[in-house]
C-alpha atoms as a PDB file:
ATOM      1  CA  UNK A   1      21.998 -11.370  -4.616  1.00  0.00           C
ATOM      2  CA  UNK A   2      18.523 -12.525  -4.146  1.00  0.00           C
ATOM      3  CA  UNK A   3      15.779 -11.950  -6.512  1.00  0.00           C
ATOM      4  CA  UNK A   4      12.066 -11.726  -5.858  1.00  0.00           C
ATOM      5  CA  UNK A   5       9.393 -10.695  -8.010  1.00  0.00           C
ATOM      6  CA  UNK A   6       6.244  -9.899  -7.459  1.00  0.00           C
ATOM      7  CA  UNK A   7       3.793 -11.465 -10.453  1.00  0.00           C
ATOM      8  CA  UNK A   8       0.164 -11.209 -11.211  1.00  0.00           C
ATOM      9  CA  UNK A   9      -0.968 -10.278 -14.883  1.00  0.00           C
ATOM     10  CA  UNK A  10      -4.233  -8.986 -13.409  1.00  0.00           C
ATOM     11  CA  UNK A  11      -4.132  -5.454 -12.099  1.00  0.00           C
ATOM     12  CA  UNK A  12      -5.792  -4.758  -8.728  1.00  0.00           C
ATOM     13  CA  UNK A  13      -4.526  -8.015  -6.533  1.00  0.00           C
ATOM     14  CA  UNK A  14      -2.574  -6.302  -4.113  1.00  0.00           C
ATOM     15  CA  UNK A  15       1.453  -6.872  -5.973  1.00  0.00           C
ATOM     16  CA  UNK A  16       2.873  -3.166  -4.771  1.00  0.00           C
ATOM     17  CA  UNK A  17       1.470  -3.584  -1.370  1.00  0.00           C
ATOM     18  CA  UNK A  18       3.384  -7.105  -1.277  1.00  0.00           C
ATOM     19  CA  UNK A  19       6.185  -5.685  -2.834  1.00  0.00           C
ATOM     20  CA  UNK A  20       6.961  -2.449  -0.965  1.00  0.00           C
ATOM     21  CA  UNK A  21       6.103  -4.640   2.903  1.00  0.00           C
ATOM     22  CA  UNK A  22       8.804  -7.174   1.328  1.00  0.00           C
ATOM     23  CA  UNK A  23      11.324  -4.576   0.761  1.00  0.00           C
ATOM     24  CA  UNK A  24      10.713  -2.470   3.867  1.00  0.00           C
ATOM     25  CA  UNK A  25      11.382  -6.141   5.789  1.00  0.00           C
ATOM     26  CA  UNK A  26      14.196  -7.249   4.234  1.00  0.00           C
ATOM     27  CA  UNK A  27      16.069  -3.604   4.766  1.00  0.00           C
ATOM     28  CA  UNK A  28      14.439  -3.317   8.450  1.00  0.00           C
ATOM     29  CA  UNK A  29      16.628  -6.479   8.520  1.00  0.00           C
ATOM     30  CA  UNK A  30      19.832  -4.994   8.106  1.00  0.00           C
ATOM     31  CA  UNK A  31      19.893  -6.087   4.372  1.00  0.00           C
ATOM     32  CA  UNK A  32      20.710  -3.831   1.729  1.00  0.00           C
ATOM     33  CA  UNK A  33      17.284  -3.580  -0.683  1.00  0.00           C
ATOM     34  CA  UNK A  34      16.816  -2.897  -3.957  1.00  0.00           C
ATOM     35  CA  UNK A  35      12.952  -1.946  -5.365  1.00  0.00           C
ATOM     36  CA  UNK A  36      12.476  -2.309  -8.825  1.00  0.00           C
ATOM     37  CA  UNK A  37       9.250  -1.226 -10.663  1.00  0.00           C
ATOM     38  CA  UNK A  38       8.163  -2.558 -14.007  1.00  0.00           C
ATOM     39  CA  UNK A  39       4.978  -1.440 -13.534  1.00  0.00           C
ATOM     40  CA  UNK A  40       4.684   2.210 -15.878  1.00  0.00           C
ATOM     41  CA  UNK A  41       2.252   3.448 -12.783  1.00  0.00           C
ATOM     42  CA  UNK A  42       5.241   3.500 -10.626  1.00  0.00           C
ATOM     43  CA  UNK A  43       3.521   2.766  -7.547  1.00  0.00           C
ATOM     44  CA  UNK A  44       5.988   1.160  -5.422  1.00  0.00           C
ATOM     45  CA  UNK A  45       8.334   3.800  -6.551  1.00  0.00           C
ATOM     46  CA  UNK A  46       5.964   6.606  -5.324  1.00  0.00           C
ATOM     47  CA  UNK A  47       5.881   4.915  -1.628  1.00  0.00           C
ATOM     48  CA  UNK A  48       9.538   5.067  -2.289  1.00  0.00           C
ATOM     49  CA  UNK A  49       9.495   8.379  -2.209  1.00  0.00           C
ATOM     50  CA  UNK A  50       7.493   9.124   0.712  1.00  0.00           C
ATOM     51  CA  UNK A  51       9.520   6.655   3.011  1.00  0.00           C
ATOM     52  CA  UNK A  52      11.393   9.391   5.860  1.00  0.00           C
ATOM     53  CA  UNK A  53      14.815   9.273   5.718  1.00  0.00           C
ATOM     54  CA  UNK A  54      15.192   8.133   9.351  1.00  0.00           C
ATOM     55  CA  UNK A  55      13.627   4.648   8.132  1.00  0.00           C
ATOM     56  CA  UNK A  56      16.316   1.414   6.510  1.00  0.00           C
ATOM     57  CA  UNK A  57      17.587   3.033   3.572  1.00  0.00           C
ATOM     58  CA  UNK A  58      16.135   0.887  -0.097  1.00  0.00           C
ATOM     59  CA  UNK A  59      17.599   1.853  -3.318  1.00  0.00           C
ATOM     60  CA  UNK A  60      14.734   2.495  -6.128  1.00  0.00           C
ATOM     61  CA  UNK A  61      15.217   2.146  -9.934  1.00  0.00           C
ATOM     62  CA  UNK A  62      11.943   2.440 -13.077  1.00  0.00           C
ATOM     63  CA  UNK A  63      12.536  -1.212 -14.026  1.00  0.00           C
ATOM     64  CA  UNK A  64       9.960  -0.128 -17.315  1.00  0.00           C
ATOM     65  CA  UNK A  65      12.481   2.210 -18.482  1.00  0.00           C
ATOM     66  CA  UNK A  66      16.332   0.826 -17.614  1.00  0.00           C
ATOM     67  CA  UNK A  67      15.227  -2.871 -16.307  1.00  0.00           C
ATOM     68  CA  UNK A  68      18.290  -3.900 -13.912  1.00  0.00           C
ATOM     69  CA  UNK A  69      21.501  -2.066 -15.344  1.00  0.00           C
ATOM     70  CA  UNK A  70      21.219   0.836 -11.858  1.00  0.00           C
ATOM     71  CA  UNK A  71      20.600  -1.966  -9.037  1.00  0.00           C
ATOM     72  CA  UNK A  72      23.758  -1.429  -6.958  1.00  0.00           C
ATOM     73  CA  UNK A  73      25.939  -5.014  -7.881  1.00  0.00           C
ATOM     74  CA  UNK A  74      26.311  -5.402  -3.695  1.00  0.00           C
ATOM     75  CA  UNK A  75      22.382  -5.401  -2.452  1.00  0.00           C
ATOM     76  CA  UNK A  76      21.520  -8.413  -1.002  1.00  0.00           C
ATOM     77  CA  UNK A  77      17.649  -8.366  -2.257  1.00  0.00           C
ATOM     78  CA  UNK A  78      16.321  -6.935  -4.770  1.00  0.00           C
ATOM     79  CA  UNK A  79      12.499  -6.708  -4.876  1.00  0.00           C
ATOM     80  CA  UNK A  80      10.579  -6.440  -8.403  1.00  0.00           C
ATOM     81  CA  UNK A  81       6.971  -5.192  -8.749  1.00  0.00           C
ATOM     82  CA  UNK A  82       5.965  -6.653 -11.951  1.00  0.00           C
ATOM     83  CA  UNK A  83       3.746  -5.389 -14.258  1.00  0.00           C
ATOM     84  CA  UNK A  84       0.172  -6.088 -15.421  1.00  0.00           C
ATOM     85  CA  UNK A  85      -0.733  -7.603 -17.885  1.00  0.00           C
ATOM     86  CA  UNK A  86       2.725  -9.835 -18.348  1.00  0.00           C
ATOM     87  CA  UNK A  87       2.145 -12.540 -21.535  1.00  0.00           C
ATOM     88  CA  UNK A  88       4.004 -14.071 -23.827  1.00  0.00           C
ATOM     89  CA  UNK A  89       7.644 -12.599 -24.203  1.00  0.00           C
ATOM     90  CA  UNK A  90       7.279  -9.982 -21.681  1.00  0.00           C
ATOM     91  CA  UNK A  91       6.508 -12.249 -19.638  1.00  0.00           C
ATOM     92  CA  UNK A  92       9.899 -14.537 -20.225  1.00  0.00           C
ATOM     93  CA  UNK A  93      11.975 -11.886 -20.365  1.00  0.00           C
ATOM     94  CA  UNK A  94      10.670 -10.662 -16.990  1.00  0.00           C
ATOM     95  CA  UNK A  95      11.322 -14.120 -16.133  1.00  0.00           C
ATOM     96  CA  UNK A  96      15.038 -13.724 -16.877  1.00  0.00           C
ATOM     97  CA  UNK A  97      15.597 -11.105 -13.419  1.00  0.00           C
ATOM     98  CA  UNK A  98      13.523 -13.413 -11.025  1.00  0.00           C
ATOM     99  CA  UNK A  99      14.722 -16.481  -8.818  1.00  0.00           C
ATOM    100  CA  UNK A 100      11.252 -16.584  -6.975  1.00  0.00           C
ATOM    101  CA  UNK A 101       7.852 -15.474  -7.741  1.00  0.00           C
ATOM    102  CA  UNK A 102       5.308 -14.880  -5.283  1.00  0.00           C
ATOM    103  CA  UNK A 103       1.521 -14.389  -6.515  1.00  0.00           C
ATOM    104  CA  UNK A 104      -0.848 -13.130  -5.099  1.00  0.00           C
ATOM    105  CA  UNK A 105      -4.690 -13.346  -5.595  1.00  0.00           C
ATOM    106  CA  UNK A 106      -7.753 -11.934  -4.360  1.00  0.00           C
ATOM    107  CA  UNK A 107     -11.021 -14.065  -3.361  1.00  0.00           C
ATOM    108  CA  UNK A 108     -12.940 -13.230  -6.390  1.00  0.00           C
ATOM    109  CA  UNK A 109     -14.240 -15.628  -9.312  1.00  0.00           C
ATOM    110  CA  UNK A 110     -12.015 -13.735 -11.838  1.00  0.00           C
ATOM    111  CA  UNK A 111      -9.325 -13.295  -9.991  1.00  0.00           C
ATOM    112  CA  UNK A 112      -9.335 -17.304  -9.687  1.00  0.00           C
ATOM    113  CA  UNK A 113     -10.105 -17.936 -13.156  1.00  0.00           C
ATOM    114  CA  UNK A 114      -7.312 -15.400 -14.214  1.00  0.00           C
ATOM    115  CA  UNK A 115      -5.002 -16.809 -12.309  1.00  0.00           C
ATOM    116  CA  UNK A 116      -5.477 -20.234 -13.440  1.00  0.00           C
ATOM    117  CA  UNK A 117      -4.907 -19.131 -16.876  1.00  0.00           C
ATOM    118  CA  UNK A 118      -1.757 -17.629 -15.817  1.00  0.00           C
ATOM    119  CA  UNK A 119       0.110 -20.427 -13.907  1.00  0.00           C
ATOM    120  CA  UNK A 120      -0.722 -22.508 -16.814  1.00  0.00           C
ATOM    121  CA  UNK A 121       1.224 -20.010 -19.096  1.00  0.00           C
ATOM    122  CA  UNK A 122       4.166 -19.789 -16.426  1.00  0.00           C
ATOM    123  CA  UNK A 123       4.514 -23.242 -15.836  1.00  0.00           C
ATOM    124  CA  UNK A 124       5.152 -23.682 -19.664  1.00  0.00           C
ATOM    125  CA  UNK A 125       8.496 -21.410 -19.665  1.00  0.00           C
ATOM    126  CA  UNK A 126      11.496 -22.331 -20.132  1.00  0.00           C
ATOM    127  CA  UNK A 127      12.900 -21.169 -16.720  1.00  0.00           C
ATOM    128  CA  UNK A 128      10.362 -22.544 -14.576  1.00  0.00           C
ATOM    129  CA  UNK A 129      10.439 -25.828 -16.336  1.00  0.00           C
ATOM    130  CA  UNK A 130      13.815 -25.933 -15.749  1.00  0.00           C
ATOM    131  CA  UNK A 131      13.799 -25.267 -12.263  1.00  0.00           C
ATOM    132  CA  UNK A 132      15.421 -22.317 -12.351  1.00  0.00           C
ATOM    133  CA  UNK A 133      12.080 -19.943 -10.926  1.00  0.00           C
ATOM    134  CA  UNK A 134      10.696 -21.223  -8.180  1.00  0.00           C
ATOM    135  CA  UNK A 135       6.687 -19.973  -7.760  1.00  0.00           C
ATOM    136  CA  UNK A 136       4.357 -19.830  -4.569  1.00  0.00           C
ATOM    137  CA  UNK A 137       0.754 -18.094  -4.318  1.00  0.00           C
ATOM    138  CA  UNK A 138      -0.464 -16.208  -1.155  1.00  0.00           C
ATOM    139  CA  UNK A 139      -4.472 -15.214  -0.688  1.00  0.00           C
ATOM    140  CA  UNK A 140      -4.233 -11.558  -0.074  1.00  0.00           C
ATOM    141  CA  UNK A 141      -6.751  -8.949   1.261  1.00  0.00           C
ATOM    142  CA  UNK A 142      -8.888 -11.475   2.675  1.00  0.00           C
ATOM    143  CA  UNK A 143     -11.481 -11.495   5.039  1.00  0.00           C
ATOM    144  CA  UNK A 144     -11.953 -14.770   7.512  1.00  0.00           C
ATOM    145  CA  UNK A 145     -15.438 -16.923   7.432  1.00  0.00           C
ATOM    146  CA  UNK A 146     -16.901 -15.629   4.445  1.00  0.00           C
ATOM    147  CA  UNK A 147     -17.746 -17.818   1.334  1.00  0.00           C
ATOM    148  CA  UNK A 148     -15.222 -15.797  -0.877  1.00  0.00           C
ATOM    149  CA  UNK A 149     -12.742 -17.063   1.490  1.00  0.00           C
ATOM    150  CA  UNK A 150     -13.438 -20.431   1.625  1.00  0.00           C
ATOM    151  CA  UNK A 151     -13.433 -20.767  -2.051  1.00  0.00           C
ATOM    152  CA  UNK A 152     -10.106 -19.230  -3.027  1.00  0.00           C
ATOM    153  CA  UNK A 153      -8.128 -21.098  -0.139  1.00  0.00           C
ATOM    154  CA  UNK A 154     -10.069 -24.347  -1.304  1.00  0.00           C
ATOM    155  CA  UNK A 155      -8.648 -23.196  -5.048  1.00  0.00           C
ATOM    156  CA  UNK A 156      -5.255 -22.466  -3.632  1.00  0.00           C
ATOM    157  CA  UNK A 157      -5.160 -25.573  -1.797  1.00  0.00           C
ATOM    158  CA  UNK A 158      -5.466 -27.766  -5.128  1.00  0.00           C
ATOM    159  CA  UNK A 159      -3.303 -26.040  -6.981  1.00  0.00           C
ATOM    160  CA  UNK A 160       0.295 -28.321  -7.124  1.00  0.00           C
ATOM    161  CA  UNK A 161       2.446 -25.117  -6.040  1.00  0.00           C
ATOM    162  CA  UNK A 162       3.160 -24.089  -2.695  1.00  0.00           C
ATOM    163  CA  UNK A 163       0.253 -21.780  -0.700  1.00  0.00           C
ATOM    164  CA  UNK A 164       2.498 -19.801   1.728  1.00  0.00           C
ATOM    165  CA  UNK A 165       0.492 -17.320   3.382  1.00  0.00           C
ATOM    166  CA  UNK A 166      -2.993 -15.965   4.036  1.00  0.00           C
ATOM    167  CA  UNK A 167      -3.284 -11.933   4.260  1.00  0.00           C
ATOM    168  CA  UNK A 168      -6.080 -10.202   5.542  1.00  0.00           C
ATOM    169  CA  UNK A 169      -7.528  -7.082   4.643  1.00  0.00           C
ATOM    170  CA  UNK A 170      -6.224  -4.278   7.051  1.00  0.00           C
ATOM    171  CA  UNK A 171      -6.180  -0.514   7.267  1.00  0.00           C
ATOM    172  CA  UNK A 172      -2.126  -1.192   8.670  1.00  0.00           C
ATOM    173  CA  UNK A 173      -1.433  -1.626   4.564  1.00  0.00           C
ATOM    174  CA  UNK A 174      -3.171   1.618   3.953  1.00  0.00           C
ATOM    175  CA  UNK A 175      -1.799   3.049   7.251  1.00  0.00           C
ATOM    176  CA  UNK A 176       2.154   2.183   6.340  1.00  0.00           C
ATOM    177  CA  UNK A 177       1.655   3.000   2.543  1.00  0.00           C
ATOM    178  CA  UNK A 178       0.594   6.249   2.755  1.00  0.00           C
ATOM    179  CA  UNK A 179       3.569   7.093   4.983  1.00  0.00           C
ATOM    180  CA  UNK A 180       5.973   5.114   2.787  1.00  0.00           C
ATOM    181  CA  UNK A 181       6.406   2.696   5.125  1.00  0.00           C
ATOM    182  CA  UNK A 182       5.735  -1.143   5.684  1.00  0.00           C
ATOM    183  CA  UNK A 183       3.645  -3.442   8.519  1.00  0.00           C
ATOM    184  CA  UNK A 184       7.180  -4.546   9.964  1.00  0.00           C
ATOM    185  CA  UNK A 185       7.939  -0.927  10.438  1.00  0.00           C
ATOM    186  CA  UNK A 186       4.677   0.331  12.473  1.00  0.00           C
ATOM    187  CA  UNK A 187       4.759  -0.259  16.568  1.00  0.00           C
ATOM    188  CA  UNK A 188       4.329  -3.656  16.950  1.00  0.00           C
ATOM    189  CA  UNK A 189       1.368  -3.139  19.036  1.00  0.00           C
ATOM    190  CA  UNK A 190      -0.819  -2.248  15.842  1.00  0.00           C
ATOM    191  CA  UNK A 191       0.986  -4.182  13.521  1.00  0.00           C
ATOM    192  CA  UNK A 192       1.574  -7.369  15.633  1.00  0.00           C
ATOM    193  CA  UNK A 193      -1.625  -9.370  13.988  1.00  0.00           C
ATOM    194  CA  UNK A 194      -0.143  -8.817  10.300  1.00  0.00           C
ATOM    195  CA  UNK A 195       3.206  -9.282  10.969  1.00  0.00           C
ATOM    196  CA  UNK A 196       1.923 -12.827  12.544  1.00  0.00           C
ATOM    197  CA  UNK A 197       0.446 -13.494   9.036  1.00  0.00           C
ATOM    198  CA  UNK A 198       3.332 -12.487   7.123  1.00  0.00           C
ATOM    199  CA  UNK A 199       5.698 -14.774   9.055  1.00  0.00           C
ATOM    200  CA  UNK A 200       4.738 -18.645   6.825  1.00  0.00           C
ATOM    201  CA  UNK A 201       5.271 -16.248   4.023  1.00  0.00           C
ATOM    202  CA  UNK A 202       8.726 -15.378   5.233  1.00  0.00           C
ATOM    203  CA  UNK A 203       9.841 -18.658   6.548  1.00  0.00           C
ATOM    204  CA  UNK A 204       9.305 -20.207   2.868  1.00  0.00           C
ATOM    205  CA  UNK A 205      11.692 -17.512   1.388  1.00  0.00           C
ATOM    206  CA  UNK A 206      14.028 -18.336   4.008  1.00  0.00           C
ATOM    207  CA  UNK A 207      13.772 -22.027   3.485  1.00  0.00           C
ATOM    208  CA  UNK A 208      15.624 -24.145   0.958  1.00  0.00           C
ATOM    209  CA  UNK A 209      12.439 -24.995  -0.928  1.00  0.00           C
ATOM    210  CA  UNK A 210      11.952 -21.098  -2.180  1.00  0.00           C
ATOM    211  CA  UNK A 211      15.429 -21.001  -3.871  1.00  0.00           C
ATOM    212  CA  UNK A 212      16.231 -22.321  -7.530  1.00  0.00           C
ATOM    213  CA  UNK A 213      18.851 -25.194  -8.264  1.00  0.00           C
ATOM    214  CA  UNK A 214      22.174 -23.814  -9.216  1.00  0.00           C
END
């Protein structure tokens, strides 16, 4: 069973959006998904609810309230939403469910500077000293040649953890979201030019280099 959380302590960047398009990709697969939410908003648990029934079934569960003990013991992903706000021992007992952590951040100053903060902190647990978390960062809701761009993939680029993917900002999020739905599950023929984005993103999970030792 594969585990992969979704991590940003600052609220806003985009990690339910990420979340709920990973899920809805991994069960239009063929996998069988699990969707956990940490996050006391229950966001990703809300699209949940509107996905149709006709769509690849993905099992929910209120991470906040019962952490892990419902995920079915035979899914082959399970998908967390973390919380905001995630320090200290929250944050390394959050730790304790993940095998990869993507992160995403937005082309702002504070997001940046947050974020900076924030690896700092994560690099100093136990688990991801030990090589048992493996982390990446994405740029998400972006918008191509403007200066706010330029500066956060410059950041990204100097930071000594993998950059995976670039994600722009596109009415398709707001489009599948409402409709409890993901990007890999519109026609391709609206969707194609995100799905092309998400694909370095998905490649690194796929690859040996997203996956802990062990």
């Amino acid at each position: 069973m594969r585990h992969i959380m979704v991590l940003n302590p600052k609220g806003g960047c985009g990690k339910s959006t990420i979340a709920t398009n990973l899920a809805s990709y991994y069960a239009f697969t063929g996998n069988k998904v699990a969707l956990v939410d940490y996050d006391p908003q229950q966001s990703s648990l809300d699209w949940l609810n509107r996905r149709p029934e006709k769509r690849a079934p993905i099992f929910g569960a209120a991470g906040h309230k019962d952490g892990m003990k419902h995920v079915p013991r035979n899914c082959d992903v399970v998908i967390i939403d973390a919380p905001a706000r995630s320090h200290g021992k929250e944050l390394k007992n959050l730790l304790h469910n993940a095998q990869t952590i993507l992160i995403p951040i937005l082309p702002s100053t504070i997001d940046m500077q947050a974020t900076e903060k924030f690896i700092q902190e994560l690099k100093a647990t136990p688990r991801v000293k030990n090589r048992k978390v493996k982390i990446a960062v994405l740029a998400n809701r972006v918008r191509n040649n403007t200066i706010s761009f330029d500066e956060l993939d410059d950041y990204l680029n100097k930071l000594k953890i993998p950059y995976i993917a670039t994600l722009r900002e596109a009415q398709n999020y707001v489009r599948a979201y409402t409709r409890g739905l993901g990007i890999f599950d519109l026609p391709p023929y609206l969707s194609w030019p995100d799905q092309e984005e998400w694909e370095p993103l998905l490649e690194w999970l796929k690859g040996r280099s997203s996956k802990p030792k062990g």
